[in-house]
Structures are given as C-alpha cells and as structure tokens.
C-alpha atoms as a PDB file:
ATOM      1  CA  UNK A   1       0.000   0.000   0.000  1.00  0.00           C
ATOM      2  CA  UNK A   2       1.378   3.386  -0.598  1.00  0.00           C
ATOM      3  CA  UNK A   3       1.247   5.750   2.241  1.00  0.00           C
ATOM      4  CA  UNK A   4       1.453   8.691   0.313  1.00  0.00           C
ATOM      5  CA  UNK A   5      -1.306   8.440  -1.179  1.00  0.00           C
ATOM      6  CA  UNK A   6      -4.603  10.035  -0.013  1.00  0.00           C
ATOM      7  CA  UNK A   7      -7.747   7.126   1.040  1.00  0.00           C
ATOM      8  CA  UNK A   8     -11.308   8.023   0.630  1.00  0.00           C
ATOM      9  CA  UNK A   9     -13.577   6.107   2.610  1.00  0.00           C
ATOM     10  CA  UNK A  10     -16.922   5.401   1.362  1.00  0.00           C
ATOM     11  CA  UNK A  11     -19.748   3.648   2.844  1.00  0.00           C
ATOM     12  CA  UNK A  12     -23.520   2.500   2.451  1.00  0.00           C
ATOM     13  CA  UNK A  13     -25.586   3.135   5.309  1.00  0.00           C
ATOM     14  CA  UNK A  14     -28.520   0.336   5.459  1.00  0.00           C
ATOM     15  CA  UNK A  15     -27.027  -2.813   7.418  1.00  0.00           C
ATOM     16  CA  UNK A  16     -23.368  -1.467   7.094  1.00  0.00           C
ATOM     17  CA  UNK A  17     -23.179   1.824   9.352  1.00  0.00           C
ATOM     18  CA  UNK A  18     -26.993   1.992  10.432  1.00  0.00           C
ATOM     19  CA  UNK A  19     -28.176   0.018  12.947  1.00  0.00           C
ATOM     20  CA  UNK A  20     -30.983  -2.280  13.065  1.00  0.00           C
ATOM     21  CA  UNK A  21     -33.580   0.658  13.958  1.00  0.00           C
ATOM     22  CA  UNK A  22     -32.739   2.281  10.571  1.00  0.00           C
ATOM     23  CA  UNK A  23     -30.545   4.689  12.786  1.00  0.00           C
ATOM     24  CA  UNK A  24     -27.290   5.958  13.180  1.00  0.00           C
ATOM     25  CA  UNK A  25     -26.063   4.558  16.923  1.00  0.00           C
ATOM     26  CA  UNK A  26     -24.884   7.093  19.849  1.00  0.00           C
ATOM     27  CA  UNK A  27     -21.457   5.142  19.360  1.00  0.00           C
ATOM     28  CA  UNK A  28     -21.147   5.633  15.572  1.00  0.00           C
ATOM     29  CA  UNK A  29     -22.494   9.022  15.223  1.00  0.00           C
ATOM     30  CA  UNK A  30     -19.771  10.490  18.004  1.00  0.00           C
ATOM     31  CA  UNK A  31     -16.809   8.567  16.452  1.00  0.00           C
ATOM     32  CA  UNK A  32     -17.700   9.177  13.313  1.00  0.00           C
ATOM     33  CA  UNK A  33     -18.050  13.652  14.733  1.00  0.00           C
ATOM     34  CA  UNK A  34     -14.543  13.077  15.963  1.00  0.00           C
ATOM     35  CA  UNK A  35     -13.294  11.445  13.042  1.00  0.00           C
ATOM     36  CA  UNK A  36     -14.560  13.961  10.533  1.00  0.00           C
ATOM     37  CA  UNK A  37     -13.182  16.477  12.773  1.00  0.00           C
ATOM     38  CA  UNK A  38      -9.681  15.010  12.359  1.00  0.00           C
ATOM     39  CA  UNK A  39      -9.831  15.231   8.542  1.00  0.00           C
ATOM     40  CA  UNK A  40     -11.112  11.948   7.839  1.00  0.00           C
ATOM     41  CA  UNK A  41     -11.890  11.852   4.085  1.00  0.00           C
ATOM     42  CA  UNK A  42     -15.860   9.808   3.925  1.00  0.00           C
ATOM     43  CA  UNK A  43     -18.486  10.079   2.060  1.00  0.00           C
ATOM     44  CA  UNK A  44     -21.857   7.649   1.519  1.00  0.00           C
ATOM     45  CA  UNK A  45     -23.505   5.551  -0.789  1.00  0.00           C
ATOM     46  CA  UNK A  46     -26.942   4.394  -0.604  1.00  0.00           C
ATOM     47  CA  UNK A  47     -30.115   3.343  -2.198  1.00  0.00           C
ATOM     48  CA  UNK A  48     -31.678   6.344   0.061  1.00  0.00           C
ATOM     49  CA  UNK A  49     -32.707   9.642  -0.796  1.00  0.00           C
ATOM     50  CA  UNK A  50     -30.716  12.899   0.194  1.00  0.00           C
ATOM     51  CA  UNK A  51     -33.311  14.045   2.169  1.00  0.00           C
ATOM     52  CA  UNK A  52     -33.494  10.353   3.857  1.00  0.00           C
ATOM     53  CA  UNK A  53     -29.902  11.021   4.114  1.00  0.00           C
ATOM     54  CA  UNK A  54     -30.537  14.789   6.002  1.00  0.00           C
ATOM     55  CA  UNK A  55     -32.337  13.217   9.183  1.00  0.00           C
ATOM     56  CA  UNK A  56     -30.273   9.967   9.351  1.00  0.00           C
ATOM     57  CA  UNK A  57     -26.868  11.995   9.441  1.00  0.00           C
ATOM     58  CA  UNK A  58     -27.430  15.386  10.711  1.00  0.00           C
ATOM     59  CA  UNK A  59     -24.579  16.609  12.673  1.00  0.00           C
ATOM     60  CA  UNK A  60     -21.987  15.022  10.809  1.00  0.00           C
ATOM     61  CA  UNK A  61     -19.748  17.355   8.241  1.00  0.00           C
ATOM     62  CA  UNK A  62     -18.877  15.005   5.541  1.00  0.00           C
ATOM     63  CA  UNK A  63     -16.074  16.884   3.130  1.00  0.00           C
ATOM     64  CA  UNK A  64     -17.882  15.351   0.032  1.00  0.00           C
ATOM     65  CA  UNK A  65     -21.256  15.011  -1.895  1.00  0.00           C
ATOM     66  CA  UNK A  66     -23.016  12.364  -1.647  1.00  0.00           C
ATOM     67  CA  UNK A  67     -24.135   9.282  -3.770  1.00  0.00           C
ATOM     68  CA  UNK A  68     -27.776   8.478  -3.527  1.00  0.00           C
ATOM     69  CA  UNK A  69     -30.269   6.341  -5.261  1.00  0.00           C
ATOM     70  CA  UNK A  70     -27.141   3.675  -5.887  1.00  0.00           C
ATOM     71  CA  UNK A  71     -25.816   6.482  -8.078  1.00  0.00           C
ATOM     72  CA  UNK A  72     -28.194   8.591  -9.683  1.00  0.00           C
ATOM     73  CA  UNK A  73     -27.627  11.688  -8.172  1.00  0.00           C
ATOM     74  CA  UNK A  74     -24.185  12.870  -6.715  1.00  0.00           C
ATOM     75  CA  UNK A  75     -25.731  15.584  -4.528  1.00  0.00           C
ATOM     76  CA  UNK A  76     -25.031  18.287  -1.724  1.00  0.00           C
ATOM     77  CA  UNK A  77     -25.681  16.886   1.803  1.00  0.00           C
ATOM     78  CA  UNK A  78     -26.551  20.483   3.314  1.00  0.00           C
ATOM     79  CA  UNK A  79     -28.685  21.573   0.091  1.00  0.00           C
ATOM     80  CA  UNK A  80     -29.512  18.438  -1.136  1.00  0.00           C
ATOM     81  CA  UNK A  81     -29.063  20.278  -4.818  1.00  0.00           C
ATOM     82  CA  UNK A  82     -27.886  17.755  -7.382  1.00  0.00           C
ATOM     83  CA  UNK A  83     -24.629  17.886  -9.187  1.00  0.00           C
ATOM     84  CA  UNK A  84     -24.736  15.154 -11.352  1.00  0.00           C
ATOM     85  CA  UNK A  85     -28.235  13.430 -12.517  1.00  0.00           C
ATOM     86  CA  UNK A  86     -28.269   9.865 -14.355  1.00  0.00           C
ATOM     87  CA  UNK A  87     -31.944   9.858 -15.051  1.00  0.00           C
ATOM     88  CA  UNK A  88     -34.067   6.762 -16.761  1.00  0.00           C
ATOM     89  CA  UNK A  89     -34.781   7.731 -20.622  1.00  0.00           C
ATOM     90  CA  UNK A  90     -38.321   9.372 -21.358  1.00  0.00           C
ATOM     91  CA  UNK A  91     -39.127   6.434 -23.767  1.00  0.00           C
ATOM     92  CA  UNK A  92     -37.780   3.831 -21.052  1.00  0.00           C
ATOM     93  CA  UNK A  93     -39.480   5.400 -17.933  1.00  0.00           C
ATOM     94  CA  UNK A  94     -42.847   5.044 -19.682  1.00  0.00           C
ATOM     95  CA  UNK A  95     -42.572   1.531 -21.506  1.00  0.00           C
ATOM     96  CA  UNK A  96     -41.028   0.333 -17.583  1.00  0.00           C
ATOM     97  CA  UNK A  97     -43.993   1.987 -16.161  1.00  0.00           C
ATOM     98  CA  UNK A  98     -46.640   0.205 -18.550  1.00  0.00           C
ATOM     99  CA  UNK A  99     -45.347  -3.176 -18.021  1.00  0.00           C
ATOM    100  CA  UNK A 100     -45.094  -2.535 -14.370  1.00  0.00           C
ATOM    101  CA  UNK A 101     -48.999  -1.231 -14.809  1.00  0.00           C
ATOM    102  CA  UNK A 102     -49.869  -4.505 -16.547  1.00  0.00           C
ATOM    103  CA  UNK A 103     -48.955  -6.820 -14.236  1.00  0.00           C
ATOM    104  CA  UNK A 104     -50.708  -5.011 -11.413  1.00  0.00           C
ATOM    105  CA  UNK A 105     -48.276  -3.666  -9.259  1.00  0.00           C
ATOM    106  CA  UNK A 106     -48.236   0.539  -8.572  1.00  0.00           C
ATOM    107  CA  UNK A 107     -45.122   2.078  -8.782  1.00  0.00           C
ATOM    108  CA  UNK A 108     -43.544   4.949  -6.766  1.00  0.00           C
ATOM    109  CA  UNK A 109     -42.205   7.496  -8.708  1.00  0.00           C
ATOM    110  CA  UNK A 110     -39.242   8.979  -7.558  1.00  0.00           C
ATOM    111  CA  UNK A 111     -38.222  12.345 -10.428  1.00  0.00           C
ATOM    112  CA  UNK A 112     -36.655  15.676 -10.243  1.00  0.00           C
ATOM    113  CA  UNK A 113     -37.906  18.369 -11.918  1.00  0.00           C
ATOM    114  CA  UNK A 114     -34.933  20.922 -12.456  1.00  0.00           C
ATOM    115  CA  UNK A 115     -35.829  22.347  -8.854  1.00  0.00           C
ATOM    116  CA  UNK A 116     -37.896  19.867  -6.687  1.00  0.00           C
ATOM    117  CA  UNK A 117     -37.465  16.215  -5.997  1.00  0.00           C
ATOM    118  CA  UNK A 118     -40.590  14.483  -6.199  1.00  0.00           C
ATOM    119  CA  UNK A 119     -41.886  10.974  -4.874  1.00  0.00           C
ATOM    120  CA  UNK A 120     -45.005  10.579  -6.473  1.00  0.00           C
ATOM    121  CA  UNK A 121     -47.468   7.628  -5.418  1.00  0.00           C
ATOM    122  CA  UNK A 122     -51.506   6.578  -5.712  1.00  0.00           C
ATOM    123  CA  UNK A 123     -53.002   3.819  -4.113  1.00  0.00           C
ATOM    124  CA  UNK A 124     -51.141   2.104  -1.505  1.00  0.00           C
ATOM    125  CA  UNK A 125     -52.330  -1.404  -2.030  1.00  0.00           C
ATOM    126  CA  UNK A 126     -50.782  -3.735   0.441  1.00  0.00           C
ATOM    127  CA  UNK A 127     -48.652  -3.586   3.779  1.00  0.00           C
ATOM    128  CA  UNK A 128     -45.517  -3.279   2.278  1.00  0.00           C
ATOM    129  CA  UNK A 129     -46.140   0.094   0.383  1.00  0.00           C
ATOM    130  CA  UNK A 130     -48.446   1.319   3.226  1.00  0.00           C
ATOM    131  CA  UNK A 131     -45.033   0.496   5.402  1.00  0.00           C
ATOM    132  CA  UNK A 132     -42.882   3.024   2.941  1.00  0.00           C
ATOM    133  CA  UNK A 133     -45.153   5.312   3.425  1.00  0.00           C
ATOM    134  CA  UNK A 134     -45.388   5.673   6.747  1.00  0.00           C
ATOM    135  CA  UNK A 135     -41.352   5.929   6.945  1.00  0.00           C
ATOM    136  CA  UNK A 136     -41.629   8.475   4.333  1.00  0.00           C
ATOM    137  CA  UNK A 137     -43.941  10.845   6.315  1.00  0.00           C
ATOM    138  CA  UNK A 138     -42.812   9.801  10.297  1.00  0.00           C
ATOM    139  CA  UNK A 139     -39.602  11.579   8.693  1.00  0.00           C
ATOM    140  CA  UNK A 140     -41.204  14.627   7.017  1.00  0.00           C
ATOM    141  CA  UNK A 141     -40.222  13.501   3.662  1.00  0.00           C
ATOM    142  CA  UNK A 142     -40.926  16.937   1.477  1.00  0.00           C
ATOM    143  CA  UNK A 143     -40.659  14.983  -1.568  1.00  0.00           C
ATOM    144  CA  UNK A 144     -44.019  13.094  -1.217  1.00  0.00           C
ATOM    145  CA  UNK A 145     -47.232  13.896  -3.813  1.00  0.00           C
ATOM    146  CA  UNK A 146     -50.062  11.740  -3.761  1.00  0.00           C
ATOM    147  CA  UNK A 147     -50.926  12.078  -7.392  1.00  0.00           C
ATOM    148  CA  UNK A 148     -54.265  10.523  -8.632  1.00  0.00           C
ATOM    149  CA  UNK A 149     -52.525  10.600 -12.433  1.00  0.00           C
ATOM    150  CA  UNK A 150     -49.799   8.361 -11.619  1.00  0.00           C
ATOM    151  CA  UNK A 151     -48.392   8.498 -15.325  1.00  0.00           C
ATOM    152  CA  UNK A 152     -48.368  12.106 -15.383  1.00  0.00           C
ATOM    153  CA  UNK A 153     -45.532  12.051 -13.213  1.00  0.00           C
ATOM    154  CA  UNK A 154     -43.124  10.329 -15.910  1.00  0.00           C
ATOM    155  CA  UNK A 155     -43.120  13.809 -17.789  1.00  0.00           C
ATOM    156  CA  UNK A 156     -40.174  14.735 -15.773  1.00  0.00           C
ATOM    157  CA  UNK A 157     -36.724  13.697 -15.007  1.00  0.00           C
ATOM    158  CA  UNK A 158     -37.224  10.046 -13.488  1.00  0.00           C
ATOM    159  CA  UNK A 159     -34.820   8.591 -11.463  1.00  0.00           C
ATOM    160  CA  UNK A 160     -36.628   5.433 -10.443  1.00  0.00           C
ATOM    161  CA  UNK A 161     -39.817   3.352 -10.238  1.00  0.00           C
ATOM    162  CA  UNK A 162     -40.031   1.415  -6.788  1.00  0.00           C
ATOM    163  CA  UNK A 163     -42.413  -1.572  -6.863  1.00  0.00           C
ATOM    164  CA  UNK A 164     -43.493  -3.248  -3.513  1.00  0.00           C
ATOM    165  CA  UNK A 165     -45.098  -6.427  -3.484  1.00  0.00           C
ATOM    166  CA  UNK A 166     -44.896 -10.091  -2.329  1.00  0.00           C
ATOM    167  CA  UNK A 167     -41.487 -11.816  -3.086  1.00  0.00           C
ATOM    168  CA  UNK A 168     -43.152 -14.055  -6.022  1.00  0.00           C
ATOM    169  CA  UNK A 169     -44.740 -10.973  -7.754  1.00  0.00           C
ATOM    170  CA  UNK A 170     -41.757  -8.858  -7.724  1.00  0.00           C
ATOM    171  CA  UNK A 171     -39.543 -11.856  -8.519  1.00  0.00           C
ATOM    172  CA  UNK A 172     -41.888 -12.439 -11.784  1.00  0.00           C
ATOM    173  CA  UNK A 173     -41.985  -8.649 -12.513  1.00  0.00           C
ATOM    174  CA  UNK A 174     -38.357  -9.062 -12.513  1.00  0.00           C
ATOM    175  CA  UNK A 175     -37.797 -11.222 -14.900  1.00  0.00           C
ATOM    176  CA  UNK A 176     -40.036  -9.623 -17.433  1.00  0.00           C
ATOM    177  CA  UNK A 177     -38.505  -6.162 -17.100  1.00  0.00           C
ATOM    178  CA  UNK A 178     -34.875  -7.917 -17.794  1.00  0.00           C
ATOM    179  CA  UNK A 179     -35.977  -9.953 -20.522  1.00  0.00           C
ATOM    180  CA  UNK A 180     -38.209  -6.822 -22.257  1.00  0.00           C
ATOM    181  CA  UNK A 181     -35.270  -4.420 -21.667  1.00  0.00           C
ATOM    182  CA  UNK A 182     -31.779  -6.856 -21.883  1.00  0.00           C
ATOM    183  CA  UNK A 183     -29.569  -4.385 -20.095  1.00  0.00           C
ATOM    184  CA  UNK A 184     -30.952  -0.958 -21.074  1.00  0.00           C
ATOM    185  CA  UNK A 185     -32.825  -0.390 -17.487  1.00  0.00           C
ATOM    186  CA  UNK A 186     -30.709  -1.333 -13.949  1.00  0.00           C
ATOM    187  CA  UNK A 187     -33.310  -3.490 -12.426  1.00  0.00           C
ATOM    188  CA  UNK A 188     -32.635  -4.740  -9.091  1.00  0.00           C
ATOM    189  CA  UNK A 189     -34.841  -6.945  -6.391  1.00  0.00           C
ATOM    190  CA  UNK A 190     -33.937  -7.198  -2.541  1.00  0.00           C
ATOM    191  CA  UNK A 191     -35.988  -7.801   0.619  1.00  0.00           C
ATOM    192  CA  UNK A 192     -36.996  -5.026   3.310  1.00  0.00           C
ATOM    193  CA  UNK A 193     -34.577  -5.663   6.205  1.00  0.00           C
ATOM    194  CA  UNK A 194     -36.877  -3.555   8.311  1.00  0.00           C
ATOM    195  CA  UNK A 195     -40.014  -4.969   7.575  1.00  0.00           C
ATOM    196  CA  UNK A 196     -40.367  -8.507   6.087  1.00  0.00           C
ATOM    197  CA  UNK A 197     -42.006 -10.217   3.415  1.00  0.00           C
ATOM    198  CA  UNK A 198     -42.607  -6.945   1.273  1.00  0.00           C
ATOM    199  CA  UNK A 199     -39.686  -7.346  -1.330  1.00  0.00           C
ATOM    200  CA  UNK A 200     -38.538  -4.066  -3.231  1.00  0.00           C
ATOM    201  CA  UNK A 201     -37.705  -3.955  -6.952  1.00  0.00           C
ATOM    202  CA  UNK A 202     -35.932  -0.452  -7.963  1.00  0.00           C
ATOM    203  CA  UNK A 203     -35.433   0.688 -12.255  1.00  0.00           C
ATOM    204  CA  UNK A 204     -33.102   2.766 -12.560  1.00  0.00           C
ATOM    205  CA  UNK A 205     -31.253   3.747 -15.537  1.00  0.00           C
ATOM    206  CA  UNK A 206     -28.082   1.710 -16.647  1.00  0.00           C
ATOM    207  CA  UNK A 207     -25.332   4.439 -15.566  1.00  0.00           C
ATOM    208  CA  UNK A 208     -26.746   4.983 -11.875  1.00  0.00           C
ATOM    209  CA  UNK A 209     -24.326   2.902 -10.118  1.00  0.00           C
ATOM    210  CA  UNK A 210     -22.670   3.407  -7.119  1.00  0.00           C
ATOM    211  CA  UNK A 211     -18.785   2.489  -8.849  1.00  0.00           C
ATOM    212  CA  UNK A 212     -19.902   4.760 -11.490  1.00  0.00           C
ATOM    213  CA  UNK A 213     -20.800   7.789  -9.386  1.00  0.00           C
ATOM    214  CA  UNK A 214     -17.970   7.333  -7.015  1.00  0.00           C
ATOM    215  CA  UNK A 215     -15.597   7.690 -10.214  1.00  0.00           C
ATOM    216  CA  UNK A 216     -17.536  10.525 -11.242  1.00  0.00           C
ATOM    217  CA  UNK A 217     -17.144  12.061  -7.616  1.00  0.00           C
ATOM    218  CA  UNK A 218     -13.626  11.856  -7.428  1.00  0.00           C
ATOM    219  CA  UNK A 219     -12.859  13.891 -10.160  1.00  0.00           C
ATOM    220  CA  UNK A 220     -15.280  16.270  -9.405  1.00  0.00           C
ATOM    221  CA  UNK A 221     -13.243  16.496  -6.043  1.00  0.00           C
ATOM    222  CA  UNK A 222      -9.774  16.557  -7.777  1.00  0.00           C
ATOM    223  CA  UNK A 223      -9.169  12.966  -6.054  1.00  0.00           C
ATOM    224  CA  UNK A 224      -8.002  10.801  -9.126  1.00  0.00           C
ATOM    225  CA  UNK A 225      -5.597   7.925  -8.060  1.00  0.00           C
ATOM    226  CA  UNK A 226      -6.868   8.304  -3.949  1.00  0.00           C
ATOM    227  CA  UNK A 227      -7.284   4.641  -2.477  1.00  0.00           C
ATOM    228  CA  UNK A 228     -10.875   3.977  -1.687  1.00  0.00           C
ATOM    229  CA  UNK A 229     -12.079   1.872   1.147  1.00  0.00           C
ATOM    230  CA  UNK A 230     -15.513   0.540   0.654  1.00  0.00           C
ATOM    231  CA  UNK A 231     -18.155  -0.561   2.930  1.00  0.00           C
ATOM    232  CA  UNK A 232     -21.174  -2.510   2.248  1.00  0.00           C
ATOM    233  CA  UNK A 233     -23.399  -5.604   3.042  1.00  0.00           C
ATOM    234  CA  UNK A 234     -25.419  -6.111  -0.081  1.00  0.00           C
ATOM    235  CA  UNK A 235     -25.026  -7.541  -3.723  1.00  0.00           C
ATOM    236  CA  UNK A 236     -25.563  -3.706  -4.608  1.00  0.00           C
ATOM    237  CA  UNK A 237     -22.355  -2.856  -3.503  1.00  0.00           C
ATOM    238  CA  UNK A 238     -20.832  -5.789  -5.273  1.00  0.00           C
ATOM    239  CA  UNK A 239     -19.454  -3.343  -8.067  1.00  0.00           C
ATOM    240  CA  UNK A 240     -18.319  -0.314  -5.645  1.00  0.00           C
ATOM    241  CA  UNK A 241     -16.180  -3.629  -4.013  1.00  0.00           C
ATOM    242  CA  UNK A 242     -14.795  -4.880  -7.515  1.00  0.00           C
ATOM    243  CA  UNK A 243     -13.604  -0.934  -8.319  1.00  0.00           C
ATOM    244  CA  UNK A 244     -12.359  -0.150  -4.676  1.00  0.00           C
ATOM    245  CA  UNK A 245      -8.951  -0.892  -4.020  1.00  0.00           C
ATOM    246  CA  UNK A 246     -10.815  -2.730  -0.678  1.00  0.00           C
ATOM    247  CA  UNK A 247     -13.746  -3.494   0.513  1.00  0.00           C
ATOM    248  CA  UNK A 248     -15.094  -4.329   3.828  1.00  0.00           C
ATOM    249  CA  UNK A 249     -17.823  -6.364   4.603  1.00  0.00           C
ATOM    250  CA  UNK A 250     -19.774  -6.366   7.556  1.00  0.00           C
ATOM    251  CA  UNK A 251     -20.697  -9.989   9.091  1.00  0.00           C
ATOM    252  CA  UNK A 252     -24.454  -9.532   8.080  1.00  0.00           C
ATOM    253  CA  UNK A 253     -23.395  -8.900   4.743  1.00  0.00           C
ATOM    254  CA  UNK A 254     -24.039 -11.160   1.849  1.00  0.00           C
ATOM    255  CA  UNK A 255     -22.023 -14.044   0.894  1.00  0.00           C
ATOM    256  CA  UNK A 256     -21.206 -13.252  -2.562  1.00  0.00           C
ATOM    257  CA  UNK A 257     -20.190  -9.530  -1.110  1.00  0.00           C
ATOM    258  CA  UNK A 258     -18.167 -11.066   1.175  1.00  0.00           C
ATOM    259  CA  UNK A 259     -16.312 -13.152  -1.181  1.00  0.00           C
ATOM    260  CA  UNK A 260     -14.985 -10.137  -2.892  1.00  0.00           C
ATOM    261  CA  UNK A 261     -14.188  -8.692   0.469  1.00  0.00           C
ATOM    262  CA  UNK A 262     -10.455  -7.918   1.691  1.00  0.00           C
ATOM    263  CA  UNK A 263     -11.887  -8.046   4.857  1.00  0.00           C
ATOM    264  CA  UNK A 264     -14.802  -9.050   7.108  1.00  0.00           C
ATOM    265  CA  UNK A 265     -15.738  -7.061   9.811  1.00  0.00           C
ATOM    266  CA  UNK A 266     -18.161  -7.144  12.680  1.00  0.00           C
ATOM    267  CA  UNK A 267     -21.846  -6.789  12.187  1.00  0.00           C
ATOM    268  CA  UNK A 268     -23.235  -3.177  11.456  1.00  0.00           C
ATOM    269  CA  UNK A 269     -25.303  -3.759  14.560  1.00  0.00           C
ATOM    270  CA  UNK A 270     -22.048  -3.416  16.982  1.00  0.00           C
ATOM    271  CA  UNK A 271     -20.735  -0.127  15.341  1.00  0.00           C
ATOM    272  CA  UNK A 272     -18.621  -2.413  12.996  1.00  0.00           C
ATOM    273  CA  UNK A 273     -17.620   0.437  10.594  1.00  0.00           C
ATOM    274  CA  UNK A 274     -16.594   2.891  12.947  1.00  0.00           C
ATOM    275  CA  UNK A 275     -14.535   0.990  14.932  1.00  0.00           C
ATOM    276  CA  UNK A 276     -12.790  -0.025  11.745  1.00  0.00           C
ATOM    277  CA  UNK A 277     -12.090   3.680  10.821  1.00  0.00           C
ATOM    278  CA  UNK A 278     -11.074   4.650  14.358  1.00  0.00           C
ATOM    279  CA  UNK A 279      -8.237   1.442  14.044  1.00  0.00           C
ATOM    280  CA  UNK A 280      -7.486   2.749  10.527  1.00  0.00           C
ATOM    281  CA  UNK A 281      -7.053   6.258  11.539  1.00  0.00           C
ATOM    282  CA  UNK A 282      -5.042   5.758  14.788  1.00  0.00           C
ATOM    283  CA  UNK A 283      -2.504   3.701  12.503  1.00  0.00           C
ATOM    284  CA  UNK A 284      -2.661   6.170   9.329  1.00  0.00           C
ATOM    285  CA  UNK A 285      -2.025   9.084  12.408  1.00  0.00           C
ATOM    286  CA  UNK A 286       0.901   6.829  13.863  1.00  0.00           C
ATOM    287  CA  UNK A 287       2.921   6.730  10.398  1.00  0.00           C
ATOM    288  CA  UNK A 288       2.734  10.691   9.779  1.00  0.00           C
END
C-alpha cells in the first residue's frame, strides 16, 4: 500500500453503518463527529434519498457530496441540490412503467424536476407500500405527492420506479422487465430488512451505479488515483467492491459480497464500521 497516497472512505448506510432501527447509533455518530473532525476523508452511498440522508446523518460534516439512489444523483448533503443526474430515458421510464402497470403492481415514482425532488405515489395497495409510506412521512419527507394521475408524473426527469409487493410478484416482474429491456434499465430486487415479506424492486437507468458515481465524484473532487475503502453488506455494492482498491464487509453482509471482500468485519449492529475507521485512523495518524 502506498502511504502517500490520499484514502477516501466510502460507505452505504442500510445494514453497514446503520443500525438495526434504521438509525445511526450514539457510538457511531460520536466517532464518526470526531473522526470527521480530524480530517477523515468519507463520504456515503446508498439506495436512500438525500433528504433520507438529512435526518439519518445530521450533525456530521462530511467533506464530500453524496451518492444516492445507488448512483443517480451525486448531490449536496446540506442543500440536497444535485450535481450530477443519471436519469431513466423518457421512452424507457414510460414503456417500464406500462409493463409494471400490466402486471398489477403501482409504482412509486421517484423524479426531479430541475428544482424539486418528487416521490409521487396513488393507491397504496398492500402492507408493504403502506409500510414506505409511513417511513416516508414519520420523517417529514418533502418529496411526497399523492398524485391521482400516476403516469403524469413520468413527464419529468425520473430517477426510479419502486415496486413493492410479495417476493413471487416482484420476482416475476423481474424477470419480465430484464428480458423486455436486456440491459438498457438497472433493475434490481432485494428484501426489506426492516419490515419482512414486502420485497422491493428499484429501475433505474443503466449508468446509476454506485462504482460509477464514485468515479464521477472523485474527479469532481480533484481525487483521481486516492485509495478507496468501501463498505457494504449487499449484492448492490458488489461493483463499488470490484472498483475499490478494498472493501469491507460487515458480518451480516451477503455471501457473494463477502467473497470479494479484503476483509470481514463485525456486524453493522455493533458499530462495525466505525470501529474499523477509528483502528485505521489511529494507525494512518501513527505513520505521519
């Protein structure tokens, strides 16, 4: 490893630095105040919104935008005002949306419209959705609009389509929205850690990746050729791992992520990450 050069830590927040209450512990969110403090150089990557992003890390002073929706927006933390957008083709958005209509399932909409972020939704049809919703709005979530048009809400910028449904519905939707669109939409499926049985499947477009983002944000910082030390715990962050010159997995993370992992750490419910970065940091301190 060389020591001169500089390390940018990056990390996701659901089951790697959150807790299991969705929450940032008293632990992590005082190391992680001291650390920052110290010139620690992290940012995050996460499926979550900015706003999400606002509540869950308030107090903390990270030196860099942030990656959210698994890279399609690099965005302010403070403002949340986007620098860099990878939104879902016009064309795309709509023929995703249609299929999505036609097999029954109601999509949030999740779109920017050159000044607002939006998270449109309709009728909340089963536990899982009604479960989003109640997140959304128990955390003042100014992007929600109940919108009895739900397609008139693809005439903007749309940076994903969130279906909620029972694992063997989204599973099926799944496979029809890879086999219509072989590669031209990012279509992913995963479980709700917080509330299970509801599985999630997110479309976004094809260049909204964390790895891609994170490339994208270090030259927008000036930090081309900085190590980067990833954290993660889902097949999500499988390619920020394969681009990252490590990657740490926590212990609840998945076993493919873990395979690809220099390291396996404790899980993210016993402040796993931070106690990583404090090691890190006392030993990067000890060789200056």
């Amino acid at each position: 490893m060389d020591s001169s050069r500089r390390r940018v830590y990056v990390t996701d927040l659901d089951g790697t630095l959150l807790g299991e209450d969705a929450r940032l512990s008293d632990r992590t969110r005082s190391g992680l105040v001291t650390l920052l403090e110290s010139g620690l150089m992290l940012t995050v990557a996460s499926a979550r919104s900015v706003v999400a992003m606002q509540s869950i890390l308030a107090g903390l002073r990270l030196p860099f935008p942030v990656i959210e929706f698994n890279g399609a927006f690099i965005s302010d933390l403070g403002t949340g005002r986007h620098l860099v957008t990878s939104a879902l083709d016009a064309e795309l958005a709509v023929a995703a949306y249609e299929l999505i209509h036609a097999a029954g399932c109601v999509p949030f909409v999740s779109s920017f419209d050159g000044e607002f972020d939006r998270l449109h939704y309709s009728e909340i049809s089963n536990p899982g959705m009604k479960w989003y919703l109640d997140d959304r709005l128990s955390n003042n979530d100014r992007r929600l609009s109940k919108t009895a048009d739900l397609s008139s809400s693809l005439s903007g910028q749309v940076v994903c389509l969130t279906v909620i449904d029972r694992p063997e519905v989204v599973e099926e939707l799944r496979a029809v929205l890879v086999e219509r669109f072989d590669g031209r939409l990012s279509v992913r499926r995963f479980g709700n850690e917080y509330f299970g049985g509801w599985d999630w499947l997110t479309v976004h477009d094809v260049r909204a990746t964390k790895d891609r983002a994170l490339t994208t944000l270090l030259e927008f910082c000036d930090l081309d050729g900085a190590e980067v030390v990833a954290f993660g715990d889902s097949d999500n962050d499988i390619p920020l791992f394969r681009s990252a010159d490590r990657g740490i997995a926590v212990a609840n993370a998945s076993a493919e992520l873990k395979s690809l992992a220099a390291e396996v750490i404790g899980p993210s419910s016993e402040d796993s990450v931070v106690g990583f970065l404090e090691r890190e940091w006392r030993l990067q301190s000890s060789l200056l």
